[in-house]
N, C-alpha and C. Protein backbone atom coordinates (compact mmCIF):
# COMPACT_ATOMS: atom_id res chain seq x y z
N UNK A 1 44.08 -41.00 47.79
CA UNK A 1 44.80 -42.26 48.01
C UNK A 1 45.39 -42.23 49.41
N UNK A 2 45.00 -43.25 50.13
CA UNK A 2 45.80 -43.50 51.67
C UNK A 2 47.32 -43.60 51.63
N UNK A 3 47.98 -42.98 52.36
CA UNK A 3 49.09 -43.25 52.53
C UNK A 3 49.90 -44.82 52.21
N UNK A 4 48.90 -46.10 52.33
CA UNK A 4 49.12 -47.28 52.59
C UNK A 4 48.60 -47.63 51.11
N UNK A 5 48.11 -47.03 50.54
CA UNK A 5 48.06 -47.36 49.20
C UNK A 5 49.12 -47.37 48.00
N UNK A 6 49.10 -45.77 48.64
CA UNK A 6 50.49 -45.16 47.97
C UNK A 6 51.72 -45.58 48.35
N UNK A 7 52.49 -46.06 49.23
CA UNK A 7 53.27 -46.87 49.83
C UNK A 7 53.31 -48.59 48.86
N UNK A 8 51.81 -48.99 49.08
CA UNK A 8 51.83 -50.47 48.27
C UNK A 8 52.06 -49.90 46.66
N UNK A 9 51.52 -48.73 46.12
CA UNK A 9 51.73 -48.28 44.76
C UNK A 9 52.95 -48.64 44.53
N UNK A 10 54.05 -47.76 45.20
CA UNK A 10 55.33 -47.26 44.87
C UNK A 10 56.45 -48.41 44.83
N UNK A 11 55.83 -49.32 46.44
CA UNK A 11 56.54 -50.89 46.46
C UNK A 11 56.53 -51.70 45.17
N UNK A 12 55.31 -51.95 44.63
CA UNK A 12 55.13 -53.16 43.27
C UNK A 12 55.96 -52.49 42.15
N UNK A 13 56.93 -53.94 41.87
CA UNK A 13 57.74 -54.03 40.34
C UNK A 13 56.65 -53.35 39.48
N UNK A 14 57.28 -53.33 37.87
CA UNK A 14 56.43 -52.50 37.21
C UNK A 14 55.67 -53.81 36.66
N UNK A 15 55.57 -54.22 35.72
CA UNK A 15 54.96 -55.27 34.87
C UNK A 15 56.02 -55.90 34.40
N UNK A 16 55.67 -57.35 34.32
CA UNK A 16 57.00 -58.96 33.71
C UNK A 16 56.30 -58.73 32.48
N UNK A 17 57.49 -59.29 31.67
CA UNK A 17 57.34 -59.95 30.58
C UNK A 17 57.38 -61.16 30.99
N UNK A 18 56.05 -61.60 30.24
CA UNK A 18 55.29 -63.03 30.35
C UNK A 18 56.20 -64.22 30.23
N UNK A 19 56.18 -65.30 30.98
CA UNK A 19 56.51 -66.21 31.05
C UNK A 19 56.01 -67.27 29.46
N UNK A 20 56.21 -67.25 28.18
CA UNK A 20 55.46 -68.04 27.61
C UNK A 20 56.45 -69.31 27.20
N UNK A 21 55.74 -70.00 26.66
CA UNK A 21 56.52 -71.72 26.45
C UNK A 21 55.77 -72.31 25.23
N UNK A 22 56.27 -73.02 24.64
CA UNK A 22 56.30 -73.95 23.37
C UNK A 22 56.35 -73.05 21.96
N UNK A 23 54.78 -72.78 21.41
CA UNK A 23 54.79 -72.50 19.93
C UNK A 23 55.28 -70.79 20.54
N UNK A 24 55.28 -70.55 21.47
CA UNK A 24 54.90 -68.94 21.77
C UNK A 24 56.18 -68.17 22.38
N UNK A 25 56.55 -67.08 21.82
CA UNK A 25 57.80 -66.41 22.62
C UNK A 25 56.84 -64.49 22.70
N UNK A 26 57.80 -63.98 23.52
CA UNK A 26 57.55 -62.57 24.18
C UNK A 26 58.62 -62.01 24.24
N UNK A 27 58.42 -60.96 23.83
CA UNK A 27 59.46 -59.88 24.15
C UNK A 27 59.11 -58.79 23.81
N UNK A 28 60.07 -57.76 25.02
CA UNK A 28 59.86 -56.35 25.08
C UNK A 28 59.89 -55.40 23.63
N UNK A 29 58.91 -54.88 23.21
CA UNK A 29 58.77 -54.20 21.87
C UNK A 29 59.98 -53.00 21.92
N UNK A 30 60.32 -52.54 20.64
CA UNK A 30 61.16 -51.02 21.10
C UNK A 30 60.69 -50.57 19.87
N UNK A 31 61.46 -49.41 21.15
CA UNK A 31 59.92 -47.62 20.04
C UNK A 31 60.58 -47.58 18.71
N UNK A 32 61.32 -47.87 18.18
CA UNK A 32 62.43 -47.80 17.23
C UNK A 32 62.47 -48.63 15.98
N UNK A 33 62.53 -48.34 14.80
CA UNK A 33 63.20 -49.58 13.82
C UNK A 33 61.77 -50.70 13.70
N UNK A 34 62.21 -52.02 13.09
CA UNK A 34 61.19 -53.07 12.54
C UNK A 34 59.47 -52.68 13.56
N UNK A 35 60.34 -52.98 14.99
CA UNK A 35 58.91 -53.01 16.17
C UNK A 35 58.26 -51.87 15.85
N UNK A 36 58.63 -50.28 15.79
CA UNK A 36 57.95 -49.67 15.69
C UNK A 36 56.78 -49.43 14.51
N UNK A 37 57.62 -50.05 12.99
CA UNK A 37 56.80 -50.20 12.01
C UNK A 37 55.32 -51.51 12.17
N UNK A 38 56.04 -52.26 12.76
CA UNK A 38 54.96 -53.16 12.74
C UNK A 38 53.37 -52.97 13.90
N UNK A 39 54.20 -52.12 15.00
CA UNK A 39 52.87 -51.54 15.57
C UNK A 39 52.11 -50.64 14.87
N UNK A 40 53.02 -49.61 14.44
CA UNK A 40 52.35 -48.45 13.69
C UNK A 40 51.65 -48.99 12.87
N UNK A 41 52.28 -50.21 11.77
CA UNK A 41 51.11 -50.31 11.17
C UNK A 41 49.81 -51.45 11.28
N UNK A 42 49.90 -52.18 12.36
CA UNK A 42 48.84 -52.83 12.85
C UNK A 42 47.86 -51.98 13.44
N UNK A 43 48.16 -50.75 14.25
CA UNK A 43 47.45 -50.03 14.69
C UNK A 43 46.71 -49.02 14.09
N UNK A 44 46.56 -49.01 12.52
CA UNK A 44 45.72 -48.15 11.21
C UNK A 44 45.08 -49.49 10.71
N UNK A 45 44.90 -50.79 11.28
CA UNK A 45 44.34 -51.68 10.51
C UNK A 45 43.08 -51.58 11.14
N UNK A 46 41.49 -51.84 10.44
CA UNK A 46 40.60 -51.05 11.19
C UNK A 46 39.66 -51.88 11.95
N UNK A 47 40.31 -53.15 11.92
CA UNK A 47 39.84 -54.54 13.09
C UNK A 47 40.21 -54.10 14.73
N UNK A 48 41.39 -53.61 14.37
CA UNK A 48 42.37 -52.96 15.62
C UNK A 48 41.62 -51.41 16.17
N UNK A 49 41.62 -50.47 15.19
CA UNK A 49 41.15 -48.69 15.36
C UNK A 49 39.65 -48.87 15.66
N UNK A 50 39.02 -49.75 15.38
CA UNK A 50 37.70 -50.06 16.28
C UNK A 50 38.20 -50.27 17.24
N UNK A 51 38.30 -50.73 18.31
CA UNK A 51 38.33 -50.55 19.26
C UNK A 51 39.51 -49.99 20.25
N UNK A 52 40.93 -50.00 20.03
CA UNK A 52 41.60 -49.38 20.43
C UNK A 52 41.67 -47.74 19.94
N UNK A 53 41.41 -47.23 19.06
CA UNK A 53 41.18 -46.00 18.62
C UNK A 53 42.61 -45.23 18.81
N UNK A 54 43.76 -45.87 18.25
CA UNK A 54 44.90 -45.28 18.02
C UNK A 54 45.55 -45.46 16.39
N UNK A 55 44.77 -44.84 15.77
CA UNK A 55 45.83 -45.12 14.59
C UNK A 55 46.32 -43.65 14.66
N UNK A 56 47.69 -43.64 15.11
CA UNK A 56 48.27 -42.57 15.08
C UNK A 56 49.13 -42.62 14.25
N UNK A 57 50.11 -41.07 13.89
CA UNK A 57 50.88 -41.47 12.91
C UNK A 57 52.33 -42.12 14.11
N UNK A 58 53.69 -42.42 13.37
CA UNK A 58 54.13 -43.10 13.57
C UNK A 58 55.24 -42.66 14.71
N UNK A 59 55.35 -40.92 14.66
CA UNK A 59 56.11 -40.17 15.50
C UNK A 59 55.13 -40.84 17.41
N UNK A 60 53.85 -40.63 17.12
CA UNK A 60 53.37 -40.40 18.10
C UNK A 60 53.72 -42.14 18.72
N UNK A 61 53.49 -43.31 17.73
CA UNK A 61 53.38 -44.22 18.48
C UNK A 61 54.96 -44.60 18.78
N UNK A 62 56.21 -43.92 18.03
CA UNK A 62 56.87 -43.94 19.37
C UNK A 62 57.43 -43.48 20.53
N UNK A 63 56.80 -42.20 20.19
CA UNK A 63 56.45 -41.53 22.04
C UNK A 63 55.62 -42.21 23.05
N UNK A 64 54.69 -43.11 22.79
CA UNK A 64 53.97 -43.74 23.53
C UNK A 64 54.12 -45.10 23.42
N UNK A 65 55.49 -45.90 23.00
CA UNK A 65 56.34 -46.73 23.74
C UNK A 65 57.28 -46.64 23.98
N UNK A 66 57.65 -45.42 23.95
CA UNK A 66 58.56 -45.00 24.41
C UNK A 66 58.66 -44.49 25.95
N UNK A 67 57.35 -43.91 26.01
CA UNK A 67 57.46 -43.67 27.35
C UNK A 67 56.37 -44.84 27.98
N UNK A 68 56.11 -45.93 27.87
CA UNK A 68 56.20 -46.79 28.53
C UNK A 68 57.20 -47.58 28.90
N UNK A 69 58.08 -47.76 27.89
CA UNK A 69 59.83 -48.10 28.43
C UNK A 69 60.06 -47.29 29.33
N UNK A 70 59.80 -46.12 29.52
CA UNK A 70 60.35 -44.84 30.40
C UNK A 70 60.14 -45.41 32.31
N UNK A 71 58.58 -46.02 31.89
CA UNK A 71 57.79 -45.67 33.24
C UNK A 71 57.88 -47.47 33.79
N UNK A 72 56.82 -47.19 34.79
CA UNK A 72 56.70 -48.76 35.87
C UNK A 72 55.23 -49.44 35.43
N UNK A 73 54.21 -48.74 34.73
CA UNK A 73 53.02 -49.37 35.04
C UNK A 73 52.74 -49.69 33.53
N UNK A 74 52.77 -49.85 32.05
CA UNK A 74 52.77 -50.43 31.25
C UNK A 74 54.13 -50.61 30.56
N UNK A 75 54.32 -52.06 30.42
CA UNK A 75 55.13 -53.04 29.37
C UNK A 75 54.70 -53.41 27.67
N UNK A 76 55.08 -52.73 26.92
CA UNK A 76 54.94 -52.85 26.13
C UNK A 76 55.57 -54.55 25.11
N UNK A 77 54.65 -55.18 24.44
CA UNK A 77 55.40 -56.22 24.36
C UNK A 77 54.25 -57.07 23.19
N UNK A 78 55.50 -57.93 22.08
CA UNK A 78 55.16 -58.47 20.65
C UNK A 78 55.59 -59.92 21.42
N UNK A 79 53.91 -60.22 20.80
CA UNK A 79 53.97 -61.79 21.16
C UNK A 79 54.17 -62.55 19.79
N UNK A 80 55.53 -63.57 19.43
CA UNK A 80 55.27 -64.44 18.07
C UNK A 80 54.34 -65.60 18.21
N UNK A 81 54.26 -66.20 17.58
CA UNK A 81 53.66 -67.85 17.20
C UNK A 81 54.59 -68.16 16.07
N UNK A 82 55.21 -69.37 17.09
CA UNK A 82 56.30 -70.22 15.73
C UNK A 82 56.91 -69.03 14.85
N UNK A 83 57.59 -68.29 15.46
CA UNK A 83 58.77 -67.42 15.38
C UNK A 83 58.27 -65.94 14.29
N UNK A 84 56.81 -65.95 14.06
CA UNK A 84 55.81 -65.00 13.57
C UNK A 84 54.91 -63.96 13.96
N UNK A 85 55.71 -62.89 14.39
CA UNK A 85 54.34 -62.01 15.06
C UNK A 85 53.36 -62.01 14.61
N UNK A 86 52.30 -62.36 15.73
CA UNK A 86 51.23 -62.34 15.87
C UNK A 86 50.45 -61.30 16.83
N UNK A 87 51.00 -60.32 17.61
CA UNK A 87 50.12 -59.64 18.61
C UNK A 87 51.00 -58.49 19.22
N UNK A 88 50.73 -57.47 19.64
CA UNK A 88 51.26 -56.39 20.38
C UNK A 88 49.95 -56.12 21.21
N UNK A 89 50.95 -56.61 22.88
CA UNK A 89 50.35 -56.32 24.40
C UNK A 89 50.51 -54.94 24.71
N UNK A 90 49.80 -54.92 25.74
CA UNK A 90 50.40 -54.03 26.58
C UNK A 90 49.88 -54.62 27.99
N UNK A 91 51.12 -54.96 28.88
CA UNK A 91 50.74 -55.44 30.13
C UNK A 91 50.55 -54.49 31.50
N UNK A 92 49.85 -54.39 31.82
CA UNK A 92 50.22 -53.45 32.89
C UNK A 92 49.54 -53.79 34.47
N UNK A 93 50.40 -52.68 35.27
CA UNK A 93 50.04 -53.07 36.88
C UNK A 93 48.20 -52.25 36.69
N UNK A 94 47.56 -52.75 37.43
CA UNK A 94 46.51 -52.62 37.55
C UNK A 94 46.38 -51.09 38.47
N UNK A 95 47.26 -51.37 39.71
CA UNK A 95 46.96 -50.20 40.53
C UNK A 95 48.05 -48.60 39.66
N UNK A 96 48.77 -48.60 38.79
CA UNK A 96 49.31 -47.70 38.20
C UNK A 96 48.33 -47.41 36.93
N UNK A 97 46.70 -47.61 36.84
CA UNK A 97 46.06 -47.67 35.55
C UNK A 97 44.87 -47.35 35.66
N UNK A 98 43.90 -46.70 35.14
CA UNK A 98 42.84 -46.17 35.41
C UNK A 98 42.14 -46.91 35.73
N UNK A 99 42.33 -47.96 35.91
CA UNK A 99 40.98 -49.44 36.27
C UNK A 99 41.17 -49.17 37.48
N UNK A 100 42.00 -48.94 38.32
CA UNK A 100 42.19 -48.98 39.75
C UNK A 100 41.18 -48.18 40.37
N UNK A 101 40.65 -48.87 41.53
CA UNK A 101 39.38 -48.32 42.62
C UNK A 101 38.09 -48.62 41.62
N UNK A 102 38.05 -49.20 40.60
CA UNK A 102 36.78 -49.50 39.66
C UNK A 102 36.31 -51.32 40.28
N UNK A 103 37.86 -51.57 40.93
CA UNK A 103 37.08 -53.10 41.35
C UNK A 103 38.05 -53.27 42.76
N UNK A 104 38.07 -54.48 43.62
CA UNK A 104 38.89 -54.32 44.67
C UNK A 104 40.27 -54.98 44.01
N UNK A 105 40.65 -54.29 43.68
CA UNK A 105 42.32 -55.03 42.95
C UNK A 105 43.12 -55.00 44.10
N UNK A 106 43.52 -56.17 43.58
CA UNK A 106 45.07 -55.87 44.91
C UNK A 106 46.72 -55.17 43.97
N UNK A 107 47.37 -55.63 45.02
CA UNK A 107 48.69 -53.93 44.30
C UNK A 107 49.22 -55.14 43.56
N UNK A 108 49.26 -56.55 42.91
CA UNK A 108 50.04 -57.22 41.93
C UNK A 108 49.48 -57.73 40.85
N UNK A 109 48.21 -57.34 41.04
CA UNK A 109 46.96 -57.32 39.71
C UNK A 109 47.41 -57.17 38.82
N UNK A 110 47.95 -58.08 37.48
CA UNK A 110 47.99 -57.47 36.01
C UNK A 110 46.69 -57.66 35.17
N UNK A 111 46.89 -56.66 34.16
CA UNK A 111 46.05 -56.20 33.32
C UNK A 111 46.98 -56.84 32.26
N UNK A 112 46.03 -56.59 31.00
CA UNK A 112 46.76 -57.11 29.59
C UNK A 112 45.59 -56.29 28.39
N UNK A 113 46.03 -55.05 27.46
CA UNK A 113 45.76 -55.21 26.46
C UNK A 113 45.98 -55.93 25.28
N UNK A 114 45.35 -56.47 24.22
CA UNK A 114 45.77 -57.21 23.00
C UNK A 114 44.93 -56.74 21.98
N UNK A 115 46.00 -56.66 20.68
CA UNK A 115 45.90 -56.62 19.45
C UNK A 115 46.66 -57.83 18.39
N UNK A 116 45.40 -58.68 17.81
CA UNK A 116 46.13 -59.43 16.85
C UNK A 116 46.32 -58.33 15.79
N UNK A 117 47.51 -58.57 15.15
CA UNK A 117 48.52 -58.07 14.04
C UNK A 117 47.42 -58.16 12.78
N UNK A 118 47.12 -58.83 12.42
CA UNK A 118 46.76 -59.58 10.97
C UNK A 118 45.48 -59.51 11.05
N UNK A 119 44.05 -59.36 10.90
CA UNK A 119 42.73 -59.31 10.42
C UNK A 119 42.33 -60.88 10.37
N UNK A 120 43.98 -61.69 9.20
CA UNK A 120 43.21 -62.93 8.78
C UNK A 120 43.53 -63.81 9.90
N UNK A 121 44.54 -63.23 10.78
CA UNK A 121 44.69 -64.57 11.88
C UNK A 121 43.80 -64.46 13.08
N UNK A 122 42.73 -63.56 13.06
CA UNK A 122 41.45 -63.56 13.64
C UNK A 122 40.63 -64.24 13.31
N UNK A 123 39.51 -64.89 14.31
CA UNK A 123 38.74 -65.94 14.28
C UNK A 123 38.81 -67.15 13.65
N UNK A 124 40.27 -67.54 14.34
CA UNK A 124 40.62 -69.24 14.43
C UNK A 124 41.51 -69.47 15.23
N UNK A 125 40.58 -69.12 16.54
CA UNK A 125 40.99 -69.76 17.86
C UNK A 125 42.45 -69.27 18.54
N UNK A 126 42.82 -68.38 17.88
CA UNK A 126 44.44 -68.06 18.06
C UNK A 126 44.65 -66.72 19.31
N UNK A 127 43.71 -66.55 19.22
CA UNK A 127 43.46 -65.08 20.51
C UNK A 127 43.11 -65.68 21.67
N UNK A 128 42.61 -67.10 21.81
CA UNK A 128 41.58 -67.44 23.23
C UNK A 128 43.07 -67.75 23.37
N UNK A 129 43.68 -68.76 23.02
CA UNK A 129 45.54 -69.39 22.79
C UNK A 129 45.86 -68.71 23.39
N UNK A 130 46.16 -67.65 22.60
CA UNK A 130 47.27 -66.58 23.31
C UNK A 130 46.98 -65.74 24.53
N UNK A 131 45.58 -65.62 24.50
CA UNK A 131 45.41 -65.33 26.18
C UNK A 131 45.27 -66.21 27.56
N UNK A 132 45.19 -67.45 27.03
CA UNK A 132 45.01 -68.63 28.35
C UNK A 132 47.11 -68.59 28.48
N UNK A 133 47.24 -68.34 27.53
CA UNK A 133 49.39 -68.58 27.29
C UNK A 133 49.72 -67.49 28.17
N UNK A 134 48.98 -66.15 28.04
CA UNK A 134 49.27 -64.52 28.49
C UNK A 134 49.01 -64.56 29.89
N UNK A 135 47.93 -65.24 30.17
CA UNK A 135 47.39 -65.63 32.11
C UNK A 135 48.63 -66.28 32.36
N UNK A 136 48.27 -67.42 31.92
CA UNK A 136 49.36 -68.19 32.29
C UNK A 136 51.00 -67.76 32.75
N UNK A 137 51.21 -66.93 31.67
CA UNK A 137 52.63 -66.94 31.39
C UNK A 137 52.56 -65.64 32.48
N UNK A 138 51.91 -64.94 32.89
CA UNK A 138 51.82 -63.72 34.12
C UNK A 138 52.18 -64.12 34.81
N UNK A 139 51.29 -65.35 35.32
CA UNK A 139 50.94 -65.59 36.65
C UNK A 139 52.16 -66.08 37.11
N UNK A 140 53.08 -66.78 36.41
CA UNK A 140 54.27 -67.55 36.26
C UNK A 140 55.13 -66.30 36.39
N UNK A 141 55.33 -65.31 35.61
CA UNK A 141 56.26 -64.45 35.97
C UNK A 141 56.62 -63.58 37.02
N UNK A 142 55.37 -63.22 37.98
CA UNK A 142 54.89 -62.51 39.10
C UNK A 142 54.31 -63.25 40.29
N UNK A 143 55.12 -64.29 41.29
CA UNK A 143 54.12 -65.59 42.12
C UNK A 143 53.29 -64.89 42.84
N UNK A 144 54.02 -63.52 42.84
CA UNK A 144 52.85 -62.72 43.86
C UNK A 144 51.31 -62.03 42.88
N UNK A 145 51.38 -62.07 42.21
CA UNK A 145 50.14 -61.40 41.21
C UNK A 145 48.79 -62.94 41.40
N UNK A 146 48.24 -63.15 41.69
CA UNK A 146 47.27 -64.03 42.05
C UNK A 146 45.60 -63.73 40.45
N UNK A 147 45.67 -62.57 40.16
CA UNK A 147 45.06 -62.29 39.29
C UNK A 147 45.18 -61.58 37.75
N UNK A 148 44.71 -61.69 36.94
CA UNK A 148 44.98 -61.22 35.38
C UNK A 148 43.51 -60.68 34.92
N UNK A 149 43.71 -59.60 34.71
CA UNK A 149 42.41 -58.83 34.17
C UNK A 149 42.40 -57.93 32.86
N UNK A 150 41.43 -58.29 32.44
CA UNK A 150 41.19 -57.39 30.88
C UNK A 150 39.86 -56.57 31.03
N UNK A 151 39.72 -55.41 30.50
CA UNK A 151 38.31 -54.60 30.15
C UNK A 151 38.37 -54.33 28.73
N UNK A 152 37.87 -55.34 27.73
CA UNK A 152 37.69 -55.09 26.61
C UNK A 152 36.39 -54.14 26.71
N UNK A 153 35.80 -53.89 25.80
CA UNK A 153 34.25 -53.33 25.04
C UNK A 153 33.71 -53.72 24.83
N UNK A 154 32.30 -53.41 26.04
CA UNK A 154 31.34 -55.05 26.04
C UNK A 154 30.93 -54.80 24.95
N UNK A 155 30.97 -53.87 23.83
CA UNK A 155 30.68 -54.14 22.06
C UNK A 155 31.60 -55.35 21.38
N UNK A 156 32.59 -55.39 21.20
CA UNK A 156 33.66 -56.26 20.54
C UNK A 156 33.32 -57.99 21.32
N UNK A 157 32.72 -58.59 20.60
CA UNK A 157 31.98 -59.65 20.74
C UNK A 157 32.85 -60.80 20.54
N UNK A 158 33.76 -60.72 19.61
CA UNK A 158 34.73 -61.69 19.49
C UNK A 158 35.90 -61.47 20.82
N UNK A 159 36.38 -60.43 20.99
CA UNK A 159 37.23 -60.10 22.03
C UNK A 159 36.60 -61.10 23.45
N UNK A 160 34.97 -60.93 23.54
CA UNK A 160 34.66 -61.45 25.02
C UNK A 160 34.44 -62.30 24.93
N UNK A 161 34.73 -63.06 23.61
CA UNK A 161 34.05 -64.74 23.61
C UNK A 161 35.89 -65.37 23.46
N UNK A 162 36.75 -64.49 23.48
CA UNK A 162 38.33 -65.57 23.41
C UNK A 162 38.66 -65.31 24.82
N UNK A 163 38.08 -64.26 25.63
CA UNK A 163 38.78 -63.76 26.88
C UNK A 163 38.09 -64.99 27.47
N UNK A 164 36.88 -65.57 27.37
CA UNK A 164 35.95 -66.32 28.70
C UNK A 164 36.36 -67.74 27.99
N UNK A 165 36.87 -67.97 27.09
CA UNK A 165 36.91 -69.50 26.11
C UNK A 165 38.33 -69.72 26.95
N UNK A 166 39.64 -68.35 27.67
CA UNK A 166 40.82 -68.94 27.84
C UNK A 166 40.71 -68.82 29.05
N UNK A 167 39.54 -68.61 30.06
CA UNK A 167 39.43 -68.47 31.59
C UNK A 167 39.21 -67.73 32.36
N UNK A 168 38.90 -66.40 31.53
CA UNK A 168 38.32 -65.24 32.00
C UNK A 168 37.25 -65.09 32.58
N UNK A 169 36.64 -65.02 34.02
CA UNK A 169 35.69 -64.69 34.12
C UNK A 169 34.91 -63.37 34.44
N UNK A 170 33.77 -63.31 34.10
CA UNK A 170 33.23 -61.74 33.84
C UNK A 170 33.08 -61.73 35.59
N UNK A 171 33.13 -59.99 35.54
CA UNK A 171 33.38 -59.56 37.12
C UNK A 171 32.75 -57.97 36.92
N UNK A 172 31.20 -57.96 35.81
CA UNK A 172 31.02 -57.04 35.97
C UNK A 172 31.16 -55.86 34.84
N UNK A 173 30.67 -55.14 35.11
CA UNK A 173 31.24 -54.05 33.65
C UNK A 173 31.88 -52.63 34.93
N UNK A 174 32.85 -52.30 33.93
CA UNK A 174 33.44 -50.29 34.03
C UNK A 174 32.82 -49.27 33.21
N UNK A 175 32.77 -48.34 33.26
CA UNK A 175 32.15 -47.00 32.33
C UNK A 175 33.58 -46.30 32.91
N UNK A 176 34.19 -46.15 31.57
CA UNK A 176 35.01 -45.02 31.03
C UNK A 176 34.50 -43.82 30.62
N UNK A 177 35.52 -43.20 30.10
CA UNK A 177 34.77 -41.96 29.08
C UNK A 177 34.63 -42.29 28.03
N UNK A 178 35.30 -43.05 27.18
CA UNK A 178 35.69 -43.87 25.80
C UNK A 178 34.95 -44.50 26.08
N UNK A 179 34.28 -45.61 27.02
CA UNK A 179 33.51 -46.94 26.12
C UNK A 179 33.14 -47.36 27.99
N UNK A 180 32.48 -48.54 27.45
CA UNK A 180 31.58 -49.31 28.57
C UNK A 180 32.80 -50.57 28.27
N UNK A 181 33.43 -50.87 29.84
CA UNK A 181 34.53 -51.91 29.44
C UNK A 181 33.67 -53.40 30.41
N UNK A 182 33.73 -54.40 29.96
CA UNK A 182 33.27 -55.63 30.62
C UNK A 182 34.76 -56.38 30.97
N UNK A 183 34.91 -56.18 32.71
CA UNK A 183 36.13 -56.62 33.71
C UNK A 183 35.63 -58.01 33.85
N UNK A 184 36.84 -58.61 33.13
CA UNK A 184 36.97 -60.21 32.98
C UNK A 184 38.51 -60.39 33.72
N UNK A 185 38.17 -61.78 34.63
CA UNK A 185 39.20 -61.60 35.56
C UNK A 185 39.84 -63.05 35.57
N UNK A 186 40.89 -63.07 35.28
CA UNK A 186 41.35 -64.42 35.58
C UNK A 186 42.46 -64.99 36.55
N UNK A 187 42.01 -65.93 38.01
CA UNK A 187 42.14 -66.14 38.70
C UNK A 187 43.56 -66.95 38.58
N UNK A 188 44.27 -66.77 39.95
CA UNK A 188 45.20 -68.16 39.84
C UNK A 188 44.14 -69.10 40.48
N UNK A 189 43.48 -69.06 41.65
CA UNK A 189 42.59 -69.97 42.34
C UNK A 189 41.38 -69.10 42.12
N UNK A 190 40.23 -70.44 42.43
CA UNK A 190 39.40 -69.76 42.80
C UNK A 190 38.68 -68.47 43.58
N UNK A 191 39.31 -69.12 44.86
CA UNK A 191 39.10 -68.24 46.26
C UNK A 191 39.64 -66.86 45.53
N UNK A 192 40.59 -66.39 44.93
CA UNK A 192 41.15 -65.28 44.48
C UNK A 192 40.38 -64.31 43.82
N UNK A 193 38.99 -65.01 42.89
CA UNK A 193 37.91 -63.87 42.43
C UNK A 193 37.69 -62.96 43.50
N UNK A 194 37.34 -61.83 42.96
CA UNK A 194 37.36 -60.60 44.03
C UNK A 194 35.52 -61.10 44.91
N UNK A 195 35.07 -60.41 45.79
CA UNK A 195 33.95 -60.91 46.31
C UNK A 195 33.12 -59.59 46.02
């Protein structure tokens, strides 16, 4: 890493909690109490352990929001609908995250993982929603972040058909060690897609 990288690293805030508005509210999850039960147990549901591959037990998942509260580069965070969780994010800076140097990101790039909660509130339109709300509500929270990016699993077929239905456009695939991720990028402007 160049000195001027590491410099722009160290400068960028960590990750906002999203700007959202109307049916939709956000807020910061804690490792602790109700939040922690309700991740823990969305995350053994096996709509979710396909592809995120964390059903851990419950100590571990709150060491690992816990120490994202700790740190700068993932925000941990429960999105409702009409005052009902529906989803646990994880937002993060792009250049604090292994995607970084996989595309030309700039240092205010957010990323966004998502998990709907529920099995049955999958496939009816409620994920493309909440991610055109999740761009949105970024882009709004950060004026300097110009872009919003996800690498789902170009396997998970429903995942890439709500990411491109709320404005995502594909920018390509990543190879991890875990999985082949397809980098869907969503612009504030045009001109802003990477070239």
């Amino acid at each position: 890493m160049t000195p001027a990288q590491q410099e722009s690293r160290t400068a960028v805030p960590g990750p906002p909690l999203p700007v959202l508005t109307g049916r939709w509210s956000a807020r910061v999850a804690r490792a602790e109490g109700a939040d922690l039960d309700l991740v823990h147990g969305w995350m053994q549901s096996p709509h979710i352990d396909a592809f995120w591959h964390q059903a851990w037990p419950r100590e571990r998942w709150y060491e690992e929001i816990a120490g994202h509260l700790a740190g700068d580069a993932i925000l941990p965070v429960l999105v409702d609908l009409d005052g009902r969780p529906l989803a646990y994010i994880e937002v993060y800076r792009v250049i604090r995250d292994r995607l970084a140097g996989h595309y030309a990101e700039l240092p205010h790039d957010l990323g966004v993982h998502i998990a709907i909660g529920e099995e049955s509130r999958t496939r009816q339109g409620l994920g493309r929603a909440l991610l055109r709300a999740l761009a949105e509500g970024l882009l709004a929270a950060d004026p300097a972040c110009t872009r919003v990016v996800a690498e789902p699993d170009v396997t998970n077929g429903p995942s890439l058909k709500a990411f491109t239905a709320a404005g995502f456009r594909p920018a390509g695939e990543v190879v991890f060690p875990d999985k082949t991720a397809a980098l869907l990028i969503h612009p504030r402007r045009e001109e802003d897609m990477p070239r």
